[in-house]
Protein backbone atom coordinates (compact mmCIF):
# COMPACT_ATOMS: atom_id res chain seq x y z
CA UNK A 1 -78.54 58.26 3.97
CA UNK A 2 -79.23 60.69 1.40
CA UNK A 3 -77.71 64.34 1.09
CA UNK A 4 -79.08 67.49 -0.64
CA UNK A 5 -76.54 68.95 -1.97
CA UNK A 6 -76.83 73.02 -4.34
CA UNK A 7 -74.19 74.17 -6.94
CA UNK A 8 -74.39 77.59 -7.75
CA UNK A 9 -72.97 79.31 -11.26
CA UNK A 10 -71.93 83.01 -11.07
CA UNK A 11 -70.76 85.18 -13.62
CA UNK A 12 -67.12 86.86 -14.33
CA UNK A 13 -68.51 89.73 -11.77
CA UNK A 14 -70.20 87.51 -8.99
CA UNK A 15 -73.70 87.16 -10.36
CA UNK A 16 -75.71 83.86 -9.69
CA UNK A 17 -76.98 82.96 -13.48
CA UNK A 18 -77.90 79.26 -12.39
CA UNK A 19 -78.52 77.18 -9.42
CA UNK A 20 -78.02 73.27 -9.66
CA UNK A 21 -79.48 70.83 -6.87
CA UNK A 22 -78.51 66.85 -6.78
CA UNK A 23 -79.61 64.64 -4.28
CA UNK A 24 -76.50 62.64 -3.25
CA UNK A 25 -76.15 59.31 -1.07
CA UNK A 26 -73.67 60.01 1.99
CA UNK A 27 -73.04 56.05 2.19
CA UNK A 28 -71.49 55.89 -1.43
CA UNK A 29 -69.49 58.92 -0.85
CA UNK A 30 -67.41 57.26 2.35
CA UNK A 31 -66.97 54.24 -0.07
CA UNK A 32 -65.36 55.89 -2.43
CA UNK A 33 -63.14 57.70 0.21
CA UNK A 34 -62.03 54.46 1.60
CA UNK A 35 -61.28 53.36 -2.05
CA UNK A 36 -59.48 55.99 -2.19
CA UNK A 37 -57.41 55.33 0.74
CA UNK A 38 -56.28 51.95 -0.15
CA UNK A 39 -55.17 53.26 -3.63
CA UNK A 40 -53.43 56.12 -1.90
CA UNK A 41 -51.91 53.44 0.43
CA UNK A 42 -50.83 50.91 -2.58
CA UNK A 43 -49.11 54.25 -3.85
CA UNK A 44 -47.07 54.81 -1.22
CA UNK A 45 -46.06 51.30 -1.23
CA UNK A 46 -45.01 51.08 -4.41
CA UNK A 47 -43.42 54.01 -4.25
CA UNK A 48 -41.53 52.52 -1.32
CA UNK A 49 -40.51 49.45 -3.28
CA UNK A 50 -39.56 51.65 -6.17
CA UNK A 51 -37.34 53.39 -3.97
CA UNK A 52 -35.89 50.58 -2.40
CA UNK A 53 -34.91 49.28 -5.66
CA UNK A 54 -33.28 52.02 -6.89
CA UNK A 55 -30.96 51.79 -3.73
CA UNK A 56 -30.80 48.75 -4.33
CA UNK A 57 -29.08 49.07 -7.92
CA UNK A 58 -27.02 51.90 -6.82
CA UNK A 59 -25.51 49.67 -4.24
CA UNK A 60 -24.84 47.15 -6.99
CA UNK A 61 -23.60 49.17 -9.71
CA UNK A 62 -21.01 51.00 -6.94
CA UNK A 63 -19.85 47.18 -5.91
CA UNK A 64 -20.14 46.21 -9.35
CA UNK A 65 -16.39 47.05 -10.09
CA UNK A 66 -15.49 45.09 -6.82
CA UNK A 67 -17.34 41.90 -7.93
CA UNK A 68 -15.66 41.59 -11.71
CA UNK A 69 -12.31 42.19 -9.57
CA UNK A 70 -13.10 39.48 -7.28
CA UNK A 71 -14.49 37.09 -10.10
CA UNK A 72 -11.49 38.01 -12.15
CA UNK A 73 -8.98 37.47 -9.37
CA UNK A 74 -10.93 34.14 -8.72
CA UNK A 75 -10.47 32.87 -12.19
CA UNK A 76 -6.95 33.50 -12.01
CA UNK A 77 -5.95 31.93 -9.62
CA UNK A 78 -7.85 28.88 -11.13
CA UNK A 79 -6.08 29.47 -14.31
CA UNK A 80 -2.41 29.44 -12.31
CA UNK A 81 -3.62 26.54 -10.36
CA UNK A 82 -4.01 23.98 -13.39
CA UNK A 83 -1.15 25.80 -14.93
CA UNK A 84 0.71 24.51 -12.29
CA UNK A 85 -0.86 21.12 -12.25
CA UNK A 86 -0.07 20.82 -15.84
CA UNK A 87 3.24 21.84 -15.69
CA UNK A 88 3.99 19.17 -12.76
CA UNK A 89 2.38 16.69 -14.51
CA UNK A 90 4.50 17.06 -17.99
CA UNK A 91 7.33 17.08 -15.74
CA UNK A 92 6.68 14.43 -13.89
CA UNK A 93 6.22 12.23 -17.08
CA UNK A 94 9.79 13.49 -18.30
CA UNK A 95 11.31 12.88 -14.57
CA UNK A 96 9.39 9.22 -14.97
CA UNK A 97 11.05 8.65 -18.32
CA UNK A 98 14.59 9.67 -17.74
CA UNK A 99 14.78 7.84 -14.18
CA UNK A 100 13.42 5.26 -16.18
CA UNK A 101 16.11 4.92 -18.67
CA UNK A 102 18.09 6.24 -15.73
CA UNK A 103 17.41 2.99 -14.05
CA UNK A 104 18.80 0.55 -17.59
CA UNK A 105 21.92 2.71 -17.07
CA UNK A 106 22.65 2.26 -14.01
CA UNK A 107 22.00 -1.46 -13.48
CA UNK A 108 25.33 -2.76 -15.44
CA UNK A 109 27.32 -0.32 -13.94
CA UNK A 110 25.94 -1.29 -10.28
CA UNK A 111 26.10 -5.04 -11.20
CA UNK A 112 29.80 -5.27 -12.65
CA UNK A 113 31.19 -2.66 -9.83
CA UNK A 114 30.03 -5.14 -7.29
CA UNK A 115 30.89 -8.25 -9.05
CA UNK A 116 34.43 -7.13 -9.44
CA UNK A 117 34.36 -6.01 -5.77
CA UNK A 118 33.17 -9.23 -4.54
CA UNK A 119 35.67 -11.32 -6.52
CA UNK A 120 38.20 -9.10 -5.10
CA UNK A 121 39.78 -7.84 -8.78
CA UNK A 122 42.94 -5.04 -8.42
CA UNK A 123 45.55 -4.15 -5.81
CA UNK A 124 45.79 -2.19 -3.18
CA UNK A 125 44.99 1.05 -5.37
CA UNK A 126 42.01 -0.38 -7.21
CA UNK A 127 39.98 -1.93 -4.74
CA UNK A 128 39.48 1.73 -3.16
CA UNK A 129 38.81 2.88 -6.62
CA UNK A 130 35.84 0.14 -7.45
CA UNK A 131 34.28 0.62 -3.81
CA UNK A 132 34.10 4.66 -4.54
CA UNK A 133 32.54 4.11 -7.93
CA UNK A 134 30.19 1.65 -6.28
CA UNK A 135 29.08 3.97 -3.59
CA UNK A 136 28.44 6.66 -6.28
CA UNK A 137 26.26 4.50 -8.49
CA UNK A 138 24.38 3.80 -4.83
CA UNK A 139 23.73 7.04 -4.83
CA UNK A 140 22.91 7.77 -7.59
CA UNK A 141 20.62 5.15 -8.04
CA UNK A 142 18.82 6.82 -4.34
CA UNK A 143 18.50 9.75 -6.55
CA UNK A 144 16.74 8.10 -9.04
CA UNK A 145 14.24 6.85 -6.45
CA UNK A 146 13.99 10.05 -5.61
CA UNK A 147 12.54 11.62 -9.41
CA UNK A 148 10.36 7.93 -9.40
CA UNK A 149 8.80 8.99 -5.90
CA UNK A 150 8.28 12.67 -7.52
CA UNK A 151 6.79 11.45 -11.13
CA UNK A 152 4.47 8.98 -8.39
CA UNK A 153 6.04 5.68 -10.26
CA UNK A 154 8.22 4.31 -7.26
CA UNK A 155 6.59 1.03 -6.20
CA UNK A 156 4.49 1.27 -3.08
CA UNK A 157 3.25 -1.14 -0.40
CA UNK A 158 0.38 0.40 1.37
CA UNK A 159 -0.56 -1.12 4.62
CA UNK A 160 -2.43 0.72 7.61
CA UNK A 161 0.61 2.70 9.61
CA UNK A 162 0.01 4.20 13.20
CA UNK A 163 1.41 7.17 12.38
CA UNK A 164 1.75 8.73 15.84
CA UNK A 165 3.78 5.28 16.70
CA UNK A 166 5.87 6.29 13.78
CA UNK A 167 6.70 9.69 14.64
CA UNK A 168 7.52 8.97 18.19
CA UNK A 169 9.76 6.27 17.06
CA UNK A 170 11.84 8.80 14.95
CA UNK A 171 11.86 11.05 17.25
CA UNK A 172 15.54 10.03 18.70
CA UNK A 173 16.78 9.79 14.83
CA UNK A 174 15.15 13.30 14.12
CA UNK A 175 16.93 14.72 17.19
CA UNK A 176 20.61 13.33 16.58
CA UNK A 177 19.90 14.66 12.39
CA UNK A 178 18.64 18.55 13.54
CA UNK A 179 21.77 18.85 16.04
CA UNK A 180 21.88 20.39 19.64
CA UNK A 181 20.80 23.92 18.66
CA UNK A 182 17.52 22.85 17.43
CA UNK A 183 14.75 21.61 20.18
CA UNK A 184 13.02 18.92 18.16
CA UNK A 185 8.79 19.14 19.96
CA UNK A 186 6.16 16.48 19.46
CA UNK A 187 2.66 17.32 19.11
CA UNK A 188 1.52 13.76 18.51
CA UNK A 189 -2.51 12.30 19.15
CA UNK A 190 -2.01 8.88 20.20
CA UNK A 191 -5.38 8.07 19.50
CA UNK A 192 -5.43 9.52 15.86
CA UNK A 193 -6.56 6.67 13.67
CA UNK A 194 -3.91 4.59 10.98
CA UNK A 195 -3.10 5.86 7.41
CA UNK A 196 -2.83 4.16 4.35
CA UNK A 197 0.19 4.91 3.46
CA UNK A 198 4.21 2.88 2.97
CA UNK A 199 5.75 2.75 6.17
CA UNK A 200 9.62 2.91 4.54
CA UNK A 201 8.62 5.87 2.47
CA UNK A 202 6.83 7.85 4.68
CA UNK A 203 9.87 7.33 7.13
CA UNK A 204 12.14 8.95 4.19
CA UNK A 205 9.91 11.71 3.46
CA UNK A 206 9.35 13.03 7.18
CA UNK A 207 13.65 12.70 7.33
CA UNK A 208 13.49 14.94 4.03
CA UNK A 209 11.47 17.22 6.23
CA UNK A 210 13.29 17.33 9.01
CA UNK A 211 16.54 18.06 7.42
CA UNK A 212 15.17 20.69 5.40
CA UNK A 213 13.75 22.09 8.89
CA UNK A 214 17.42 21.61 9.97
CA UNK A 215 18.77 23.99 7.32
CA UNK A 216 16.64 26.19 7.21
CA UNK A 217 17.57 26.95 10.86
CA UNK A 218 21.33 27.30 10.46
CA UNK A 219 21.25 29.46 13.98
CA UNK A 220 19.04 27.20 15.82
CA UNK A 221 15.43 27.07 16.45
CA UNK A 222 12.31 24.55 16.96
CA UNK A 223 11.54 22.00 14.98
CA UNK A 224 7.81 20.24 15.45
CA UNK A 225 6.01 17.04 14.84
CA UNK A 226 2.42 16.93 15.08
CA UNK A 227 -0.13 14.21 14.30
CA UNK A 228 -3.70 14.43 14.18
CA UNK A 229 -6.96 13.13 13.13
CA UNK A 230 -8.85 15.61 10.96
CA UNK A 231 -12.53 15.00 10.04
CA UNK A 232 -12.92 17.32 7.43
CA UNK A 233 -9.42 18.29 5.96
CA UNK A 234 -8.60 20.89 4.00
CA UNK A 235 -8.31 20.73 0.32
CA UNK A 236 -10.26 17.11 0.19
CA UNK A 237 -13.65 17.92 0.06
CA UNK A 238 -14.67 16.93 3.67
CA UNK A 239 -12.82 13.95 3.82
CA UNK A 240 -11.24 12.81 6.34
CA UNK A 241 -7.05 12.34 6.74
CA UNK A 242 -4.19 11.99 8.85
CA UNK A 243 -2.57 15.12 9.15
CA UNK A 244 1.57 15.19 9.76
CA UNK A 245 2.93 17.91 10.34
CA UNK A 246 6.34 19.47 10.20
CA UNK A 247 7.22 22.98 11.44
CA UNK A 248 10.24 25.22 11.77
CA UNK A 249 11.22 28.26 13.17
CA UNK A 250 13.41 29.40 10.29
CA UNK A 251 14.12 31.55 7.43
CA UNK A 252 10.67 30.75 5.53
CA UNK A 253 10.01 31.67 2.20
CA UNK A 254 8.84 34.38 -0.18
CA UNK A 255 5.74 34.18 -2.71
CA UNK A 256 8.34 33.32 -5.26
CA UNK A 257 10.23 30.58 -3.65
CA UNK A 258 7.43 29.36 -2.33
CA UNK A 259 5.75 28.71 -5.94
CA UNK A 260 9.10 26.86 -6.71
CA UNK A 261 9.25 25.04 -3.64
CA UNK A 262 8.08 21.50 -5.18
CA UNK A 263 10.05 21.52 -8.55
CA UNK A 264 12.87 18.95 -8.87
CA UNK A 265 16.12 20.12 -8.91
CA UNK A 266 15.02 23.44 -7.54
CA UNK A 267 16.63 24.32 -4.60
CA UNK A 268 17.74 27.81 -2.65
CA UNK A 269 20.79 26.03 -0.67
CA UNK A 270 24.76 26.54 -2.00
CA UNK A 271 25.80 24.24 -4.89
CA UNK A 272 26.47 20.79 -3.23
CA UNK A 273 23.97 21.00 -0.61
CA UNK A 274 20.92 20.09 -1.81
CA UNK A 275 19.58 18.01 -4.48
CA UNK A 276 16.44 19.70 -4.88
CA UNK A 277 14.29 16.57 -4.63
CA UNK A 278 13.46 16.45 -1.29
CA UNK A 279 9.64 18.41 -1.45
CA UNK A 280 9.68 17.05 -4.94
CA UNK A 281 9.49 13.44 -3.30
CA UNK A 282 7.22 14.11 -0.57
CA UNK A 283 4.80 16.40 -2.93
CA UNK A 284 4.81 12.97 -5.17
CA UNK A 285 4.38 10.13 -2.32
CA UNK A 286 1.35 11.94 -0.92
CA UNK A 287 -0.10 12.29 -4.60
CA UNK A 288 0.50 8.37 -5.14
CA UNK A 289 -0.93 7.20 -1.53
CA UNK A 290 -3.76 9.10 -2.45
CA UNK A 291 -3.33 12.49 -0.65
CA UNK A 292 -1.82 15.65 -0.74
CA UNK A 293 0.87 18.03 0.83
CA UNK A 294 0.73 21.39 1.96
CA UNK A 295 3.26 24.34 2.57
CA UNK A 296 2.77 27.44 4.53
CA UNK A 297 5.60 29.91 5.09
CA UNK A 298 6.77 33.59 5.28
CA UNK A 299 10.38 34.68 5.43
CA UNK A 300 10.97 35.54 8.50
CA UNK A 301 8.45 33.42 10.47
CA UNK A 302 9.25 29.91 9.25
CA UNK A 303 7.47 27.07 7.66
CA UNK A 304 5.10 24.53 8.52
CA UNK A 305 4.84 21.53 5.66
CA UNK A 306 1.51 19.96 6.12
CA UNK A 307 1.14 15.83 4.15
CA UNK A 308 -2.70 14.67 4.59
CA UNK A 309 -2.59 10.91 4.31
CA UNK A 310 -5.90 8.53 3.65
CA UNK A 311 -7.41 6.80 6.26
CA UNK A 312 -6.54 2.46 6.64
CA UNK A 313 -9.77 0.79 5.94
CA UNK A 314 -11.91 -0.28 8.79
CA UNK A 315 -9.48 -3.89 9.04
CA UNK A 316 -6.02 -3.09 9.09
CA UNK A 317 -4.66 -3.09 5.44
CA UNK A 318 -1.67 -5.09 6.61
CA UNK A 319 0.56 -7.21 4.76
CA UNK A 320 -1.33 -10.23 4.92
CA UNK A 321 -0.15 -13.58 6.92
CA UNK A 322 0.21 -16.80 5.89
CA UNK A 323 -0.51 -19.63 7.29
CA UNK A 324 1.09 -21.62 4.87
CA UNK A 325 4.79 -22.83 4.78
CA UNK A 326 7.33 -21.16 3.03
CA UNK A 327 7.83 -21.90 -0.40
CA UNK A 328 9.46 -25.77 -1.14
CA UNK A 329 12.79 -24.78 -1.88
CA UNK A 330 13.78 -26.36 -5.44
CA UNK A 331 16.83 -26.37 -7.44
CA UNK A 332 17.09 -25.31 -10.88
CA UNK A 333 19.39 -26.26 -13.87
CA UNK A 334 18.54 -23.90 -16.36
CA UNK A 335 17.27 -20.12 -16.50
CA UNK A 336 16.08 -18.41 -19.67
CA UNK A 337 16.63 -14.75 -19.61
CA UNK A 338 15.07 -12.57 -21.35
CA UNK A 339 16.05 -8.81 -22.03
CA UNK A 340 16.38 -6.05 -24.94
CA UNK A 341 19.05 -4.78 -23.19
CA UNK A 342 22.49 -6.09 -24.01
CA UNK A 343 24.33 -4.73 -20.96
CA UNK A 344 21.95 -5.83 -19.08
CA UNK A 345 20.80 -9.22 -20.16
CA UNK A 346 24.89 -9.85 -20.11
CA UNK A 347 25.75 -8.68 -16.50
CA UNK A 348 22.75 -10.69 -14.96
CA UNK A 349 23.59 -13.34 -16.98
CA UNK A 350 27.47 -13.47 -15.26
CA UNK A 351 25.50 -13.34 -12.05
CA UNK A 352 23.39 -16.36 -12.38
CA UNK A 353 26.17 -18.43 -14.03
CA UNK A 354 28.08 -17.47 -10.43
CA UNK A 355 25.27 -18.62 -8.24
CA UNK A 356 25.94 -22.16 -10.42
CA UNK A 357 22.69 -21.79 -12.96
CA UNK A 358 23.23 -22.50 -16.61
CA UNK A 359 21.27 -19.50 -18.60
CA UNK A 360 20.01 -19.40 -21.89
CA UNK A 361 19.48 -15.77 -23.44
CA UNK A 362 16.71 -14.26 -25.80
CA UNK A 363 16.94 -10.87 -26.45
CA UNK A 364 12.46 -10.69 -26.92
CA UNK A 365 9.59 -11.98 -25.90
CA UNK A 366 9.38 -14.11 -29.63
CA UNK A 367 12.68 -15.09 -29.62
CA UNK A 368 12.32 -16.98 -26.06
CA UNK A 369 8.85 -18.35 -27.67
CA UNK A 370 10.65 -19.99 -30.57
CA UNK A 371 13.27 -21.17 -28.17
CA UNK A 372 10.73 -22.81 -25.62
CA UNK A 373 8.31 -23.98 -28.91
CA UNK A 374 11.86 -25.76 -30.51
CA UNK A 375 12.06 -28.00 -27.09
CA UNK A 376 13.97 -25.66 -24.99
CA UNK A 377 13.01 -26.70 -21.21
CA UNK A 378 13.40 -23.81 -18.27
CA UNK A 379 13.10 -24.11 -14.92
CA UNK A 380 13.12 -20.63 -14.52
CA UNK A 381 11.48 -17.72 -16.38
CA UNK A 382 14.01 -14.20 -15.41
CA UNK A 383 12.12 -11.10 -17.83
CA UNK A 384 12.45 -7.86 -18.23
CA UNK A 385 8.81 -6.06 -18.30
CA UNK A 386 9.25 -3.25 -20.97
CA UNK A 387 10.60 -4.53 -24.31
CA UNK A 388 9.27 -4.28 -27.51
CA UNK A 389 6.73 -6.32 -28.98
CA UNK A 390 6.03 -8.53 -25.38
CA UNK A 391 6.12 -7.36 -22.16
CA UNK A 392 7.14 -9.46 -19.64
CA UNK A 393 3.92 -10.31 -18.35
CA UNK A 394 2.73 -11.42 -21.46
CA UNK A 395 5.50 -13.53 -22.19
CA UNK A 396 5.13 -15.32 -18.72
CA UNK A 397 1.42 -15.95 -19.45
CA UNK A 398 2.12 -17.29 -23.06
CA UNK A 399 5.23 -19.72 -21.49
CA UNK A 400 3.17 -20.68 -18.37
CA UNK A 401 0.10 -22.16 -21.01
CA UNK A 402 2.75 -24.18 -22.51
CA UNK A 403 4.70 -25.29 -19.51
CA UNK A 404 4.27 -24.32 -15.51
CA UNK A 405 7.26 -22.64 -14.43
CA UNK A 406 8.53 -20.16 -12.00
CA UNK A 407 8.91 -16.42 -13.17
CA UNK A 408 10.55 -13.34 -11.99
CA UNK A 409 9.90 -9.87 -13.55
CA UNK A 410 12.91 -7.19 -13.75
CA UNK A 411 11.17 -4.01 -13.17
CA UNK A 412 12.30 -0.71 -13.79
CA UNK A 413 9.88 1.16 -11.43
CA UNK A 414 7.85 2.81 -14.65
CA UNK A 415 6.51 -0.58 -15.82
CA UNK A 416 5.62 -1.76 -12.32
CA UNK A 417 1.67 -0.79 -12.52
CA UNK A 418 1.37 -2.99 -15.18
CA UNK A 419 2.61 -6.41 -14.14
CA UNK A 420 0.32 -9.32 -12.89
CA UNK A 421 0.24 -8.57 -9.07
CA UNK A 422 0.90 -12.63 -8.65
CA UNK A 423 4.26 -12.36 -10.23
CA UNK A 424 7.41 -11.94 -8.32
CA UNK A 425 9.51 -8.59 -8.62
CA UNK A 426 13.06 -7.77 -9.37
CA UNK A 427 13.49 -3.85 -9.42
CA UNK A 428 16.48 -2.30 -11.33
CA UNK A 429 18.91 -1.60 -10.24
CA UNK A 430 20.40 -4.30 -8.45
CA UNK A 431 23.35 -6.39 -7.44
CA UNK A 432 23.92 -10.09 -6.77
CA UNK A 433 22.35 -10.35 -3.34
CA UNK A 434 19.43 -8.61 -4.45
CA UNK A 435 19.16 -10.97 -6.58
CA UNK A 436 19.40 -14.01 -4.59
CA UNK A 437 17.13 -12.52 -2.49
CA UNK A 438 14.36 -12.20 -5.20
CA UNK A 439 14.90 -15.74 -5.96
CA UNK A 440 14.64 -17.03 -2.51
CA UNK A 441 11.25 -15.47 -2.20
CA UNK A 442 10.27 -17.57 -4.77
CA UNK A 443 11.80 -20.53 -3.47
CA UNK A 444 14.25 -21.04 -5.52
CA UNK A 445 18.00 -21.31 -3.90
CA UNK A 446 19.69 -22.85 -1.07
């Protein structure tokens, strides 16, 4: 509807000079005051989001400080975490190597001692001489298994293990090692699934565990076994493991120790009590089955060691059964032996031509070639893996096109990945019965 509407002009003292009329519509007028609303209203609201904003910013550039912290501390502990990978890793290839050549040395030495023990050599006052030096070489040679299982080159047998079943069947063992002041628990799931893991090994490495448990409780304490299923374990991205467990009530260990705690040869016990190899070994078998250990502890409050093992496959990954007969025993005439090792090659050598085989001896892979290619004819292929120029394997697959014949690798753990799985096995070190045992498997021997 339409408006009349009258401006008047006045002068500086109040006089009208002018009078101005306009004929206004009331409808456009309440238009433009509703327009006016909204844009006061879209104001406000961006004002509103401005100020929200601003907060906003202030909040983050008063955490910012917090957040680089975080990030940095983050990224360190990333940075320490494949330092420490690496640094296992190089020394695990240097342990590898030097149980390796460990493994050459100790081989004559272990053979000859218990040739000359078995043949009865010396008096009265040698005889106790040659059985000491024999025992020492034993254990040494345990301690070489022990930097193999560490570097993750001992030679493994995986098959599913019922882990629970193996627990509770040490449990009588574990009680007689942690003594009378130590109350040995179980915390066992009998319905937690198999692992794929080796039965022997795993045996060692939860004995390693226990008598670390043990010491570190010199006044008593508890000691505890658990096994359990976990779907989604820690540290494996959801998969799921067998979790054993081993946890003590003892001394624990600091931040320092603790970093330490899986380095060979480190160890906080007195000189002559410890090897420091025992986490070393059980860090390496867990790595090697696939897996991965664990260690929680504070002094003071003990320490629980943690090994998360791979599930069996759906069928038990046992050793398979034949149905087949044993191997037709055979006898054999003549053996050629091949090995780049001269104490070696010449201590198994006296041990076949005891058992009543006549050996010929190459000292490579070409040279027993030539030999075979000038007529020679074995009944028995005995190689060492690593020598240079041929391994082992290659040599049995080069002899084997020109003549079928038995063979049996000597394998000093290192090499083991690399042999042809149908092959027959020898590990150094070893001693005559090993030996005849290896050959028997084979079926060759009374």
């Amino acid at each position: 509807m339409p408006v009349l509407t009258e401006w008047r002009r006045v002068d500086v003292e109040g006089r009208p000079v002018g009078t101005r009329v306009m004929l206004v519509d009331a409808t456009d007028r309440r238009s433009y005051e509703r327009d006016l609303v909204a844009a006061r209203e879209r104001a406000e609201e961006s004002t509103r989001a401005l100020k929200i904003s601003e907060a906003r910013l202030r909040d983050l550039n008063e955490t910012l400080e917090a957040r680089v912290a975080e990030r940095t501390a983050a990224l360190n502990q990333a940075h320490e975490q494949l330092r420490h990978a690496q640094k296992l890793e190089a020394m695990g290839t240097l342990t590898g190597g030097v149980a390796h050549d460990f493994n050459n040395l100790l081989t004559p030495i272990i053979g000859g001692l218990d040739m000359l023990e078995r043949r009865g050599i010396g008096d009265d006052r040698a005889k106790p001489t040659i059985a000491g030096a024999l025992a020492s070489a034993e254990r040494a040679k345990t301690l070489v298994q022990r930097l193999l299982a560490f570097a993750r080159r001992q030679p493994l047998k995986p098959v599913a293990v019922d882990v629970a079943a193996l627990v509770q069947g040490m449990a009588d063992l574990i009680e007689t090692t942690a003594g009378p002041q130590i109350e040995v628990r179980l915390d066992v799931d009998e319905t937690t699934p198999r692992a794929l893991a080796d039965a022997n090994q795993l045996e060692m490495a939860l004995l390693n565990l226990a008598v670390n448990a043990r010491d570190a409780m010199p006044g008593g304490g508890t000691l505890t076994l658990g096994v359990t299923f976990e779907a989604n374990a820690r540290g494996e991205a959801g998969a799921p493991r067998v979790r054993l467990s081993v946890a003590d009530t003892g001394t624990g260990m600091d931040e320092e120790t603790l970093a330490r705690a899986i380095e060979p040869f480190f160890s906080t016990k007195g000189v002559g009590k410890g090897t420091g190899l025992g986490l070393s070994m059980v860090h390496g078998l867990a790595a090697q089955l696939g897996g991965h250990m664990g260690i929680k502890s504070q002094p003071g409050s003990g320490t629980c060691i943690d090994l998360w093992l791979p599930l069996a496959p759906q069928e038990p990954c046992t050793a398979p059964v034949s149905n087949t007969q044993a191997p037709e025993r055979r006898e054999i005439g003549m053996v050629l032996l091949v090995d780049d090792e001269d104490l070696i090659r010449t201590i198994t050598a006296d041990m076949l031509t005891e058992m009543g085989y006549r050996v010929i001896e190459a000292n490579c892979g070409a040279a027993a070639l030539r030999l075979v290619d000038e007529g020679l004819t074995p009944d028995l292929l005995m190689t060492d893996h690593l020598m240079p120029g041929m391994t082992g394997t290659e040599l049995a697959r080069a002899l084997r096109a020109r003549q079928p014949m038995p063979v049996l690798i000597i394998s000093g753990y290192a090499d083991s990945d690399s042999i042809d799985p149908d092959l027959a096995r020898l590990t150094k070190s070893f001693r005559q019965g090993d030996l005849t045992q290896a050959l028997a498997r084979i079926g060759i021997g009374p």
